[in-house]
N, C-alpha and C. Protein backbone atom coordinates (compact mmCIF):
# COMPACT_ATOMS: atom_id res chain seq x y z
N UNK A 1 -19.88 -10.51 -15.38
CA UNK A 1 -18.77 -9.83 -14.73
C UNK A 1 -17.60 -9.68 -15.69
N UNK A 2 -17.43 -10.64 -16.11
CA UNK A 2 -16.61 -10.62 -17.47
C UNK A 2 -16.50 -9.67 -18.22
N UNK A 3 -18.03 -9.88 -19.13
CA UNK A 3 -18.11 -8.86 -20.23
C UNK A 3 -17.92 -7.57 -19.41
N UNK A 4 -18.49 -7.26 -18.51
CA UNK A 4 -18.39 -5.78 -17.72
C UNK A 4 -16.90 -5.55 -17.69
N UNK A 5 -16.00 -6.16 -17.62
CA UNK A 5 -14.53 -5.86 -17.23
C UNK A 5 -14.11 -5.93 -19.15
N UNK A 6 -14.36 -6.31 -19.89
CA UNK A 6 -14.07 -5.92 -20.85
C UNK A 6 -14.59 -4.86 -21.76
N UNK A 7 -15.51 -4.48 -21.30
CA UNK A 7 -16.52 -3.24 -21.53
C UNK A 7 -15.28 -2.40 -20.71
N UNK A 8 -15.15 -2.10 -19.57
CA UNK A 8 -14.19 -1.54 -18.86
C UNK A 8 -13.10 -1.35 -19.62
N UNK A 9 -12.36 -2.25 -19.89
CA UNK A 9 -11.24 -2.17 -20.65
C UNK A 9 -10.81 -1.56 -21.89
N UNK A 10 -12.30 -1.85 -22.60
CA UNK A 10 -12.48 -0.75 -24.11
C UNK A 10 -12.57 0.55 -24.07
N UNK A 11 -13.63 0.77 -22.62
CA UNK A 11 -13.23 2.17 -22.73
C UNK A 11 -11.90 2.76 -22.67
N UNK A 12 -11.03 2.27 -21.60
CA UNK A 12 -9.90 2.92 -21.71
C UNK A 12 -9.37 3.03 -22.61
N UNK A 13 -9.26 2.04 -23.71
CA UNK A 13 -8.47 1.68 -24.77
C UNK A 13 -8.88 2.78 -25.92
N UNK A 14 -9.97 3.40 -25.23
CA UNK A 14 -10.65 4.43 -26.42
C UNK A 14 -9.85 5.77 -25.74
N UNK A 15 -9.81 5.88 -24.56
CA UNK A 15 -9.90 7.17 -23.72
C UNK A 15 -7.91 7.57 -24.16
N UNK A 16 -7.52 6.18 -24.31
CA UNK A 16 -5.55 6.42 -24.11
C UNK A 16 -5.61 6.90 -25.75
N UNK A 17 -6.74 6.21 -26.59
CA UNK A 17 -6.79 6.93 -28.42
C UNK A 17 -7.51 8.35 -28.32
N UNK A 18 -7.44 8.55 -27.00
CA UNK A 18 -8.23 10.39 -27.11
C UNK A 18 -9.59 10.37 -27.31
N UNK A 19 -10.18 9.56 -26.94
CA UNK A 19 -12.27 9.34 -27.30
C UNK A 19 -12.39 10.25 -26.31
N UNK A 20 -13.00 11.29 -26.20
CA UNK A 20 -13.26 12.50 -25.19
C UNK A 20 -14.67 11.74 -24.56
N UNK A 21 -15.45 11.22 -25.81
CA UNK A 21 -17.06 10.64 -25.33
C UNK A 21 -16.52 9.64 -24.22
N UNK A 22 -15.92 8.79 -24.74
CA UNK A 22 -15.48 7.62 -23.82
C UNK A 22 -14.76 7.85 -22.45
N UNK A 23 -14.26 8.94 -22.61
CA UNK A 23 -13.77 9.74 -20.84
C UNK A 23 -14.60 10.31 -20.38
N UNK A 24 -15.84 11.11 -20.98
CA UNK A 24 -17.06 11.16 -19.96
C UNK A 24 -17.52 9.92 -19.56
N UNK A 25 -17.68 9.12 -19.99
CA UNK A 25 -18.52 7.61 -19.88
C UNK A 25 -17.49 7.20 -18.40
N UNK A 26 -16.43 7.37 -18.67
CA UNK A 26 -15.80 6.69 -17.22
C UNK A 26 -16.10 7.72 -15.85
N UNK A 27 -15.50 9.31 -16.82
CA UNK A 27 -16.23 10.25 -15.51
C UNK A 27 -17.34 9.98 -14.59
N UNK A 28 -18.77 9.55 -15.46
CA UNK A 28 -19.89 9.51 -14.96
C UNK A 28 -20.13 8.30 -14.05
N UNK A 29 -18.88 7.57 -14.57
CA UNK A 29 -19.24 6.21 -14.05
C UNK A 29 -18.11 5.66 -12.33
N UNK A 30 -17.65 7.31 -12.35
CA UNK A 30 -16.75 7.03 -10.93
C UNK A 30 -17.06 8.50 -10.09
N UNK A 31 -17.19 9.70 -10.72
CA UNK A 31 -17.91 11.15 -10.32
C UNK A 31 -18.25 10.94 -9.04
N UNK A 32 -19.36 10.07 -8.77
CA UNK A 32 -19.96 10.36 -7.31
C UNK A 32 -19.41 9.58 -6.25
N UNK A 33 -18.62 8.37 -6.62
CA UNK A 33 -18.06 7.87 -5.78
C UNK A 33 -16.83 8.96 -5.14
N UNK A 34 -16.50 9.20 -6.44
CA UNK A 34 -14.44 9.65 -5.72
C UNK A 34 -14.81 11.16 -5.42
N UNK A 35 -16.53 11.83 -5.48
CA UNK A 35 -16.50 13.14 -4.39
C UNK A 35 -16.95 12.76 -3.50
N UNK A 36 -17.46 11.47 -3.23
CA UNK A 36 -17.87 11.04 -1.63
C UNK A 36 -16.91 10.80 -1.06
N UNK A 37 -15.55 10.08 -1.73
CA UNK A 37 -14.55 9.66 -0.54
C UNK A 37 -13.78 11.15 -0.36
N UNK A 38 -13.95 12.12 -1.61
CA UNK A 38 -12.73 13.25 -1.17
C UNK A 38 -13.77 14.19 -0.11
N UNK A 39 -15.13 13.89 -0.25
CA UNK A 39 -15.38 14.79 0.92
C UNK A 39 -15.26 14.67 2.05
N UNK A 40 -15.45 13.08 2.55
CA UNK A 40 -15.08 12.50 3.50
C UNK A 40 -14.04 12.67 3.92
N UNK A 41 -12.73 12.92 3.27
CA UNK A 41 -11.44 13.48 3.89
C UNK A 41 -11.33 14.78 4.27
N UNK A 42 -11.48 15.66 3.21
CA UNK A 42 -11.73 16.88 3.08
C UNK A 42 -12.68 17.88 4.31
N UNK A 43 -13.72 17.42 4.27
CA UNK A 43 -15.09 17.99 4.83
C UNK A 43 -15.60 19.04 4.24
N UNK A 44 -15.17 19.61 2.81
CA UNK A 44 -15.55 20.86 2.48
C UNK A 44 -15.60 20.36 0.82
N UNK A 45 -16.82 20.50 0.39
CA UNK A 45 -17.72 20.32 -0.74
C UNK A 45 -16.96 21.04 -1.99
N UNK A 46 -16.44 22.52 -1.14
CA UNK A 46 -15.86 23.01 -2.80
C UNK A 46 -14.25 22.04 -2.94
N UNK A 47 -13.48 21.99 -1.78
CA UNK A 47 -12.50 21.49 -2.02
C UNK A 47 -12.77 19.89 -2.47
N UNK A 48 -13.68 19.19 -2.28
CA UNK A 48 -14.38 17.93 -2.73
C UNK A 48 -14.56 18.07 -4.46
N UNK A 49 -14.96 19.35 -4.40
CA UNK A 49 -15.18 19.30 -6.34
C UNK A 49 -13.60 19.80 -7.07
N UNK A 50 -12.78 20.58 -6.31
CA UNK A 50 -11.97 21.10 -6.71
C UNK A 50 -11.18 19.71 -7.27
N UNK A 51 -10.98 19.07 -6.06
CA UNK A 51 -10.11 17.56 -6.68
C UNK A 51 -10.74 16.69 -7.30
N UNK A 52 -11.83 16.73 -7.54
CA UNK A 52 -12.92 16.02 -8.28
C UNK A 52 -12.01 15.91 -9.74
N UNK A 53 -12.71 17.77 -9.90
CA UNK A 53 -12.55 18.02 -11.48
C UNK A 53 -10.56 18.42 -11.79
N UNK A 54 -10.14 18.08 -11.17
CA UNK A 54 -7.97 18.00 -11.22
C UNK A 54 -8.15 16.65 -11.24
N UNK A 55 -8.69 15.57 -10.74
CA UNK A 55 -8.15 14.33 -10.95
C UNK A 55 -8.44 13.93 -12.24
N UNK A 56 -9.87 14.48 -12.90
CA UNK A 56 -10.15 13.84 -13.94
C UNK A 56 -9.38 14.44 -15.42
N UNK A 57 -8.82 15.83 -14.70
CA UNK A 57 -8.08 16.16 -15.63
C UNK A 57 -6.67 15.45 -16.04
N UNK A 58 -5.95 15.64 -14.74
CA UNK A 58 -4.90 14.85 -14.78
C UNK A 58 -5.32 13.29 -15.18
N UNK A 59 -6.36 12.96 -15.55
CA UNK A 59 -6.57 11.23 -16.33
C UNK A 59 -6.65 11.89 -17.47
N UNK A 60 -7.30 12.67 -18.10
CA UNK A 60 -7.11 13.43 -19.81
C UNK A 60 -5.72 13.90 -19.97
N UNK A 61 -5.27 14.41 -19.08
CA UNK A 61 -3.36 15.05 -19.33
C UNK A 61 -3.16 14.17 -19.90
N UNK A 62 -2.68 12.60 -18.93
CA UNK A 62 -1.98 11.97 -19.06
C UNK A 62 -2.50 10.43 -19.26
N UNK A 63 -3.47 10.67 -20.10
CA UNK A 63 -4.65 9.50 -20.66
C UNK A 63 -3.64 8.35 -21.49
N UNK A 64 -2.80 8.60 -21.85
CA UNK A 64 -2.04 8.01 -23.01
C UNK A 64 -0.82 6.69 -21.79
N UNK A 65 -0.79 7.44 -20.68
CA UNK A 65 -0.25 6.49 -19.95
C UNK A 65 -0.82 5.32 -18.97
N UNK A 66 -2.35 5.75 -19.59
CA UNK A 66 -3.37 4.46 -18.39
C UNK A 66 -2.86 3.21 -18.82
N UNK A 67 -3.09 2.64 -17.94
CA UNK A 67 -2.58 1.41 -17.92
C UNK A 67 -3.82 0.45 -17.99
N UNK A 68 -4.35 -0.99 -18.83
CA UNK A 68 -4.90 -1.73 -19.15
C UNK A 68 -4.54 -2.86 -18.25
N UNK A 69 -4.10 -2.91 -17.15
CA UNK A 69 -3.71 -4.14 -16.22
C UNK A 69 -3.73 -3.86 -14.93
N UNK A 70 -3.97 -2.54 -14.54
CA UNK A 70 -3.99 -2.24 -13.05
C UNK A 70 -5.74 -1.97 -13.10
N UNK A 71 -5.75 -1.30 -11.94
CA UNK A 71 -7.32 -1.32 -11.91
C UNK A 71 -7.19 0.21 -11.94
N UNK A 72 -8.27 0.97 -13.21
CA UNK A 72 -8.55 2.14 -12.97
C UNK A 72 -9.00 2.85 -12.19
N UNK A 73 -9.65 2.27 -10.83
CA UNK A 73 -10.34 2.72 -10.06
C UNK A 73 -9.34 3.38 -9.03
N UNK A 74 -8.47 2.22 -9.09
CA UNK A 74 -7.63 2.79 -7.62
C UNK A 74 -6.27 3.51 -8.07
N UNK A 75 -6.12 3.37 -9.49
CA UNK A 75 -5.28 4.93 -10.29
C UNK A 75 -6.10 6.05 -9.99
N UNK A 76 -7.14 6.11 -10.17
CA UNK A 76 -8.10 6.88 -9.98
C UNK A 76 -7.85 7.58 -8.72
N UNK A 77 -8.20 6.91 -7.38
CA UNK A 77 -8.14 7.52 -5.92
C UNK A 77 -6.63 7.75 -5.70
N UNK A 78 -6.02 7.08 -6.30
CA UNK A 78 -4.67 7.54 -6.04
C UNK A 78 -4.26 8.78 -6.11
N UNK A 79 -4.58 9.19 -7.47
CA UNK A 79 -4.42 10.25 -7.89
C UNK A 79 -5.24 11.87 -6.59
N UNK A 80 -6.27 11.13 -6.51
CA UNK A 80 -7.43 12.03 -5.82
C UNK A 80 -6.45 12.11 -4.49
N UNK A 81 -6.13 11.13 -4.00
CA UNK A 81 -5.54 11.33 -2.54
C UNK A 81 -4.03 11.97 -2.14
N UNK A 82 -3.28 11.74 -3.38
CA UNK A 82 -2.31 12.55 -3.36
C UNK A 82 -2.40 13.88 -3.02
N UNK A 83 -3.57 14.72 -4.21
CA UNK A 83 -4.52 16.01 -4.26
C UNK A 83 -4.50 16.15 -2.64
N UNK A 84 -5.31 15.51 -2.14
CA UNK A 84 -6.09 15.62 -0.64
C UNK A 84 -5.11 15.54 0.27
N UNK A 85 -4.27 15.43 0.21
CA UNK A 85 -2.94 15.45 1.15
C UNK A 85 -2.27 16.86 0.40
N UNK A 86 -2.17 17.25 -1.12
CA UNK A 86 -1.14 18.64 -1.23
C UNK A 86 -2.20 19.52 -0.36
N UNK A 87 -3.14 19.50 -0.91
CA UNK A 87 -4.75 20.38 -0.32
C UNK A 87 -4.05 20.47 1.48
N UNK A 88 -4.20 19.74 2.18
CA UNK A 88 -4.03 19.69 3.56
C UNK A 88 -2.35 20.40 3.79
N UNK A 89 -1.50 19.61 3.34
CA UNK A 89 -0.19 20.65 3.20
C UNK A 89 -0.45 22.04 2.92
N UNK A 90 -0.65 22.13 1.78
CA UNK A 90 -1.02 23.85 1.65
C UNK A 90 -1.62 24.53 2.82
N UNK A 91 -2.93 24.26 2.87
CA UNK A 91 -3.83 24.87 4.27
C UNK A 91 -2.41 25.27 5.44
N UNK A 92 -2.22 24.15 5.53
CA UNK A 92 -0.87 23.82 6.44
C UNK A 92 0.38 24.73 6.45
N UNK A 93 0.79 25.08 5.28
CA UNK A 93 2.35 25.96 4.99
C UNK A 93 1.78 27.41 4.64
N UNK A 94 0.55 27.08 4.23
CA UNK A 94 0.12 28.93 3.56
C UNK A 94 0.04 29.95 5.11
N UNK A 95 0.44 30.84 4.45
CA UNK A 95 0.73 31.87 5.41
C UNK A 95 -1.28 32.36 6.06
N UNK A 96 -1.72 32.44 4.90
CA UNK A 96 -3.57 32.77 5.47
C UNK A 96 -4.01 31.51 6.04
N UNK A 97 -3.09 30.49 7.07
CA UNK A 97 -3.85 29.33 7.37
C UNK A 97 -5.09 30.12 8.38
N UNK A 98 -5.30 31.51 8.95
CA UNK A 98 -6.78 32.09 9.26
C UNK A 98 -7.80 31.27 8.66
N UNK A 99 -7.74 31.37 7.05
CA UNK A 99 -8.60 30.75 5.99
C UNK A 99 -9.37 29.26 6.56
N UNK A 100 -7.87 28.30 7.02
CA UNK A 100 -8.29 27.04 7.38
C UNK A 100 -9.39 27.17 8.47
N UNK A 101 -8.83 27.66 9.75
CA UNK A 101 -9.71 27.85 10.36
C UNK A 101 -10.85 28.15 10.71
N UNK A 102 -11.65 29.07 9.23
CA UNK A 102 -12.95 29.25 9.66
C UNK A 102 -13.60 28.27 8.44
N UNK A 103 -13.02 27.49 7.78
CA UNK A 103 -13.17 26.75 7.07
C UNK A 103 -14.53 25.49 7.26
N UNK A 104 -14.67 24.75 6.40
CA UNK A 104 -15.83 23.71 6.94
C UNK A 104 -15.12 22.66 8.09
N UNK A 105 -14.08 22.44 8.21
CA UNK A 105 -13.77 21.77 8.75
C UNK A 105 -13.74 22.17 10.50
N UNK A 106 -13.50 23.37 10.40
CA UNK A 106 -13.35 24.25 11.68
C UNK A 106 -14.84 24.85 11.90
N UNK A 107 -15.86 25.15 11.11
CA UNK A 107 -17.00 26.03 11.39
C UNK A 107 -18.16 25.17 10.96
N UNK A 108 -18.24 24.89 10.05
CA UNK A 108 -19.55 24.67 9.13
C UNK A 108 -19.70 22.78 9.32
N UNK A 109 -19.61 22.31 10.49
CA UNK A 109 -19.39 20.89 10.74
C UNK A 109 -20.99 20.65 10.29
N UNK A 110 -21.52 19.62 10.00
CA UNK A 110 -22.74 19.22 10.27
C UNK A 110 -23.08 18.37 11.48
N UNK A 111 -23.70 18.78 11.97
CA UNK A 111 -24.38 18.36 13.46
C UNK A 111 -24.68 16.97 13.55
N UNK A 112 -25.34 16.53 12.46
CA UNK A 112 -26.09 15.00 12.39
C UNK A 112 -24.32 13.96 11.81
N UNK A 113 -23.64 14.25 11.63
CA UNK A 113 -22.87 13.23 10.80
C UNK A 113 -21.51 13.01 12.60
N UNK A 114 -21.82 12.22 12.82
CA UNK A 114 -20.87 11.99 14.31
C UNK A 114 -19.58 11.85 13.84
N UNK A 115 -18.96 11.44 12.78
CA UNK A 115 -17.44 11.56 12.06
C UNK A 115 -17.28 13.47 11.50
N UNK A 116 -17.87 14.04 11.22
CA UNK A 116 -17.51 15.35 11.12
C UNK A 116 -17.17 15.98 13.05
N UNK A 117 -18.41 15.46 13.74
CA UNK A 117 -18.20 15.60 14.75
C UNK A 117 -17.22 15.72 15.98
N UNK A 118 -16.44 14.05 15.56
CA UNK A 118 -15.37 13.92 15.92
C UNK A 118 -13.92 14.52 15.38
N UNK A 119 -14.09 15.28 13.86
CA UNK A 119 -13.18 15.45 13.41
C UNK A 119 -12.98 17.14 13.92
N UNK A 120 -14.47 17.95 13.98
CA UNK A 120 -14.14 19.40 14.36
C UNK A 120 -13.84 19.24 16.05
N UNK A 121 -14.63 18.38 16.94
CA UNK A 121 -14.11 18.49 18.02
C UNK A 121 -12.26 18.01 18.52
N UNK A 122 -12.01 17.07 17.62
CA UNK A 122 -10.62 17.22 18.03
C UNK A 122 -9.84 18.41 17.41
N UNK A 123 -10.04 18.82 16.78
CA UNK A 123 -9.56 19.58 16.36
C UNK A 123 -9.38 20.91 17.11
N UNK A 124 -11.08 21.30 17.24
CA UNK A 124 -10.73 22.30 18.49
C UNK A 124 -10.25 21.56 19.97
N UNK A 125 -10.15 20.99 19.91
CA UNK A 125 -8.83 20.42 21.56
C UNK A 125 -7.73 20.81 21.24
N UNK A 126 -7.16 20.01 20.01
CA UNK A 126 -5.58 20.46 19.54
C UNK A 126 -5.61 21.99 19.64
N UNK A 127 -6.42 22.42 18.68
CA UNK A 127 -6.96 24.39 18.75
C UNK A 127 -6.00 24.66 20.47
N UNK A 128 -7.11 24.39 21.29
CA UNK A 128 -7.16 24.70 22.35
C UNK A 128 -5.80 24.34 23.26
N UNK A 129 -4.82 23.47 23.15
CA UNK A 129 -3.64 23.17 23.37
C UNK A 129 -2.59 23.72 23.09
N UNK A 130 -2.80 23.99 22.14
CA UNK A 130 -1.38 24.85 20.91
C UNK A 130 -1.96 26.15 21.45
N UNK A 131 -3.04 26.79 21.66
CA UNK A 131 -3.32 28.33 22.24
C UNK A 131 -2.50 28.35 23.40
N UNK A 132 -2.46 27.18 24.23
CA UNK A 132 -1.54 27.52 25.24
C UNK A 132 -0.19 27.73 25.03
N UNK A 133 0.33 27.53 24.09
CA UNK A 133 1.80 27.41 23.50
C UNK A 133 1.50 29.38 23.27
N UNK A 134 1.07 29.84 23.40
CA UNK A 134 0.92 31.56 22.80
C UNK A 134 1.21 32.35 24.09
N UNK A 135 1.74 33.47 23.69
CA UNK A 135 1.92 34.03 24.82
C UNK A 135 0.66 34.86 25.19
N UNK A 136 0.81 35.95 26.73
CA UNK A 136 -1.12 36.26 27.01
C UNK A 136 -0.96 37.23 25.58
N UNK A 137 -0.43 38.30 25.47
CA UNK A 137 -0.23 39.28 24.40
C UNK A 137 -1.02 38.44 22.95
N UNK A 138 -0.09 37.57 22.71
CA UNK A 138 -0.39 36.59 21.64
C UNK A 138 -1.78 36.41 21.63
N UNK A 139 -2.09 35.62 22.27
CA UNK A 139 -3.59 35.02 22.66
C UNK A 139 -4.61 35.87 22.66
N UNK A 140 -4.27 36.94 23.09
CA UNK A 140 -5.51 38.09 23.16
C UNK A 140 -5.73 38.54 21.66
N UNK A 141 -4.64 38.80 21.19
CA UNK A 141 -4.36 39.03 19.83
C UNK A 141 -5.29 38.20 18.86
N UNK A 142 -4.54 37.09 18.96
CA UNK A 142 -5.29 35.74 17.94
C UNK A 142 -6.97 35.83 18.03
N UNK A 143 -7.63 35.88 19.43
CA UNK A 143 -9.16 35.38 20.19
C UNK A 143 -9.71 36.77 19.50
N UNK A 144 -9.01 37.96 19.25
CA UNK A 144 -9.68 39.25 18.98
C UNK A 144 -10.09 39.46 17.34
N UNK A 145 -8.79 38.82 17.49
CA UNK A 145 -8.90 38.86 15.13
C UNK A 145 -9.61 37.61 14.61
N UNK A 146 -9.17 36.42 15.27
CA UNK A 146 -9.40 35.42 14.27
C UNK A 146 -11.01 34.47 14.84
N UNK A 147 -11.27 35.28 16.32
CA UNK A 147 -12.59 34.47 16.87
C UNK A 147 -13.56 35.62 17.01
N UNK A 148 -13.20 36.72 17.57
CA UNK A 148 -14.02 38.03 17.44
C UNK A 148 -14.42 38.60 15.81
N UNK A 149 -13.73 38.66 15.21
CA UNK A 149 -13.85 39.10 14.26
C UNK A 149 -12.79 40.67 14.30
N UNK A 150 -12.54 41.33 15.12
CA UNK A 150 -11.69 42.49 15.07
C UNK A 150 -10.79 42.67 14.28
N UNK A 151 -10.67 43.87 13.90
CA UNK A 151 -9.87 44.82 12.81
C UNK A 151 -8.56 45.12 13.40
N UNK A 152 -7.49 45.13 12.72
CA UNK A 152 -6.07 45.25 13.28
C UNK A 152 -6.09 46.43 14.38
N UNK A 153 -6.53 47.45 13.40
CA UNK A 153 -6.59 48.87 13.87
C UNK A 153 -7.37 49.12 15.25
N UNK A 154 -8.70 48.35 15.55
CA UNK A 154 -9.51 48.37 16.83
C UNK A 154 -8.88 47.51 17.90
N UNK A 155 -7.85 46.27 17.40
CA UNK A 155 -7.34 45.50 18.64
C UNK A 155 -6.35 46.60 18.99
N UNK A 156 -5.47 47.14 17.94
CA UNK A 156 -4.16 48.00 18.16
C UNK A 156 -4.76 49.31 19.55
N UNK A 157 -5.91 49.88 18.72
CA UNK A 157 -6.48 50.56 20.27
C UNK A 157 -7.20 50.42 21.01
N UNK A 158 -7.38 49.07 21.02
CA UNK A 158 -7.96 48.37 22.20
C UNK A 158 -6.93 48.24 23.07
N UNK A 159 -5.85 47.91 23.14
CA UNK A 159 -4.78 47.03 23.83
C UNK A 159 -3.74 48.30 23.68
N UNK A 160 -3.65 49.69 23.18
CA UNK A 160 -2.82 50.45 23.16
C UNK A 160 -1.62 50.08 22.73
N UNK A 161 -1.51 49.47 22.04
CA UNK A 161 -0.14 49.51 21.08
C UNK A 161 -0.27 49.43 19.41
N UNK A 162 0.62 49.71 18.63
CA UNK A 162 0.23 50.16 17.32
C UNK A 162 0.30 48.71 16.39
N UNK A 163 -0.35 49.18 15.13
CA UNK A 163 -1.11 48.38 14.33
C UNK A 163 0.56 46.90 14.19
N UNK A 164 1.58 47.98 13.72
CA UNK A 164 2.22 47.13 13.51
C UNK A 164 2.68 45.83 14.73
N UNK A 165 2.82 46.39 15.80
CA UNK A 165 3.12 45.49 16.30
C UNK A 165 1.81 43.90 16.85
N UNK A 166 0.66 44.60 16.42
CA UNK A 166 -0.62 44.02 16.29
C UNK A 166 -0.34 42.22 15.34
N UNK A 167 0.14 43.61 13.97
CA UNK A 167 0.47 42.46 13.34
C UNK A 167 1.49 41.43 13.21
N UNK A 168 2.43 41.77 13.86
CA UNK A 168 3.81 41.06 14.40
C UNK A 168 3.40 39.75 15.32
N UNK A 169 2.84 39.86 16.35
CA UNK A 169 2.18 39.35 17.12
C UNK A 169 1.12 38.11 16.55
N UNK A 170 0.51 38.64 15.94
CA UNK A 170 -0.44 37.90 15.13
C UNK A 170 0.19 37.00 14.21
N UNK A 171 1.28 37.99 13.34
CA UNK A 171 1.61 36.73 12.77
C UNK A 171 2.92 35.53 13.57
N UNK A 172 3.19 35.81 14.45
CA UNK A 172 4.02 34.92 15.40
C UNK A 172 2.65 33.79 16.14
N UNK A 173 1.39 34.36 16.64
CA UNK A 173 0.90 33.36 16.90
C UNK A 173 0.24 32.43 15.95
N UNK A 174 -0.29 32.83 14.92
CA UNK A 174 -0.08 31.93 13.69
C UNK A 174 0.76 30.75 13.34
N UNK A 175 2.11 31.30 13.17
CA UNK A 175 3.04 30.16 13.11
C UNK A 175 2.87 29.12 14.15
N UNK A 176 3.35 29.64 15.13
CA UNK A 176 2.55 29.00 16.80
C UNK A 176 2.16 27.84 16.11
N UNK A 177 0.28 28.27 16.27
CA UNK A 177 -0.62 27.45 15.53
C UNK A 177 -0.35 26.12 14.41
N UNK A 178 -0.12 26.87 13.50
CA UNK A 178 0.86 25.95 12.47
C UNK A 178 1.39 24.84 12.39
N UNK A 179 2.54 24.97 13.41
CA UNK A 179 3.42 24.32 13.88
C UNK A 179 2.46 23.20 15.02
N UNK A 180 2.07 23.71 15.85
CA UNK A 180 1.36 22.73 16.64
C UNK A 180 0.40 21.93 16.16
N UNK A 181 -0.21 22.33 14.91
CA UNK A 181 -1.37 21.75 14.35
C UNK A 181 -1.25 20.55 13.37
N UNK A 182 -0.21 20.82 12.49
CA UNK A 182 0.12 20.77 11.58
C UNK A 182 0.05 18.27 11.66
N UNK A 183 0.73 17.92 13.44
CA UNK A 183 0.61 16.51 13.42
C UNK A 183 -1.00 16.17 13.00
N UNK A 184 -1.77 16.97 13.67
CA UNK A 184 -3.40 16.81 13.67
C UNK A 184 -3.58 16.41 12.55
N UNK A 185 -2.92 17.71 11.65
CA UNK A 185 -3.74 17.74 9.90
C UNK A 185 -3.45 15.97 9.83
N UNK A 186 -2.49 15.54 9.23
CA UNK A 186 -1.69 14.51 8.98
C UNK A 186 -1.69 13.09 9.87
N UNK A 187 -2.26 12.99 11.27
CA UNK A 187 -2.84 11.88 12.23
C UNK A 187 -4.17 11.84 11.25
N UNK A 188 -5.57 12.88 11.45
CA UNK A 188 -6.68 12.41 11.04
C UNK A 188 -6.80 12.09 9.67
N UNK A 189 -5.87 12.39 8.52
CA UNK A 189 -6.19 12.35 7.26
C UNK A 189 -5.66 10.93 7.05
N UNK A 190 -4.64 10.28 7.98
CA UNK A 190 -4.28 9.08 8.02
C UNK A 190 -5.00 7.74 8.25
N UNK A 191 -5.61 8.18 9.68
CA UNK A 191 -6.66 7.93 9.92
C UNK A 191 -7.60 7.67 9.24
N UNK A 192 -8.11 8.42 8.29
CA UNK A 192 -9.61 8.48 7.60
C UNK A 192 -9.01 7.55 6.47
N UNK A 193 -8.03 7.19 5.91
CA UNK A 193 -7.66 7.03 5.12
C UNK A 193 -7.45 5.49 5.13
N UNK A 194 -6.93 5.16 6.20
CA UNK A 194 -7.47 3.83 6.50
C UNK A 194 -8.58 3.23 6.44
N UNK A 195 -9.24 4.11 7.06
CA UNK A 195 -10.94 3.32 7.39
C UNK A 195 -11.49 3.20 5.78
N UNK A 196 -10.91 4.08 4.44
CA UNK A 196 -11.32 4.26 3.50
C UNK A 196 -11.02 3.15 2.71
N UNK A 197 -11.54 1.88 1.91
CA UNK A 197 -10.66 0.94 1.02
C UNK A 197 -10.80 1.55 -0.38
N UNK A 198 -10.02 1.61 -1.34
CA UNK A 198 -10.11 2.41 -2.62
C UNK A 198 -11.19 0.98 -3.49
């Protein structure tokens, strides 16, 4: 256990002198762990690799400041979880949060894993709560574009009023959304985050 922690230690000591070999060697040797825990937060595989390959960068950025007395591992997730929280903010403040929604987290759940389970079904509850916060106009709006699939232009003459105000509408129930959703994002990622030990 020893020698292993000083084996540990050399590498870094190589990686903060710029050994590029010696920062794959740690990559390989934490890679599958820290995309299992970011998928686990996440639920979506590309955003799982996206922070994958940013955390390990940001350890090459700023390789020269590792530290030889803390534990690299949990610099490591630190780093990753910060990521996984801007990731969830963004989704959160970006104006296409549509995007979030048909997202893995919202669509592409896997059936067999009962924690994805629990995470898309609350989610559509909250969904389903905050819709009531919409007005009927609103609501018809949102269920036509963002669950039907409909085109601005076919709800606009569906419902007889013009494109623009289609989109006015739409984007007011959006915010809506947003706003109501937004404790959810930030309860379950808390949540998961607990149950997670680095």
């Amino acid at each position: 256990m020893i020698v292993e922690k000083h084996l540990h230690i050399d590498l870094i000591k190589k990686v903060k002198q710029g050994s590029y070999e010696d920062f794959t060697r740690l990559y390989f040797m934490y890679a599958d762990l820290l995309y299992g825990f970011v998928l686990n937060l996440t639920k979506s595989p590309d955003d799982a690799e996206d922070i994958l390959q940013e955390t390990f960068l940001r350890i090459w950025q700023t390789k020269e400041n590792l530290s030889l007395e803390t534990s690299f591992k949990s610099y490591l997730y630190t780093i990753a979880h910060n990521l996984i929280i801007d990731s969830f903010r963004k989704k959160i403040d970006s104006v296409a949060f549509e995007v979030y929604i048909q997202s893995d987290a919202y669509q592409n759940y896997t059936e067999n894993n009962t924690e994805n389970e629990v995470y898309f079904d609350e989610f559509l509850d909250k969904l389903n709560e905050a819709k009531k916060k919409l007005s009927s106009r609103q609501l018809v709006i949102f269920e036509l574009s963002r669950e039907k699939g409909c085109s601005i232009k076919d709800i606009a003459e569906k419902m007889g009023v013009s494109e623009k105000t289609v989109k006015n509408q739409l984007t007011l129930a959006l915010k809506t959304l947003k706003s109501e959703l937004s404790l959810l994002h930030y309860l379950l990622l808390v949540l998961l985050l607990v149950r997670n030990e680095f």
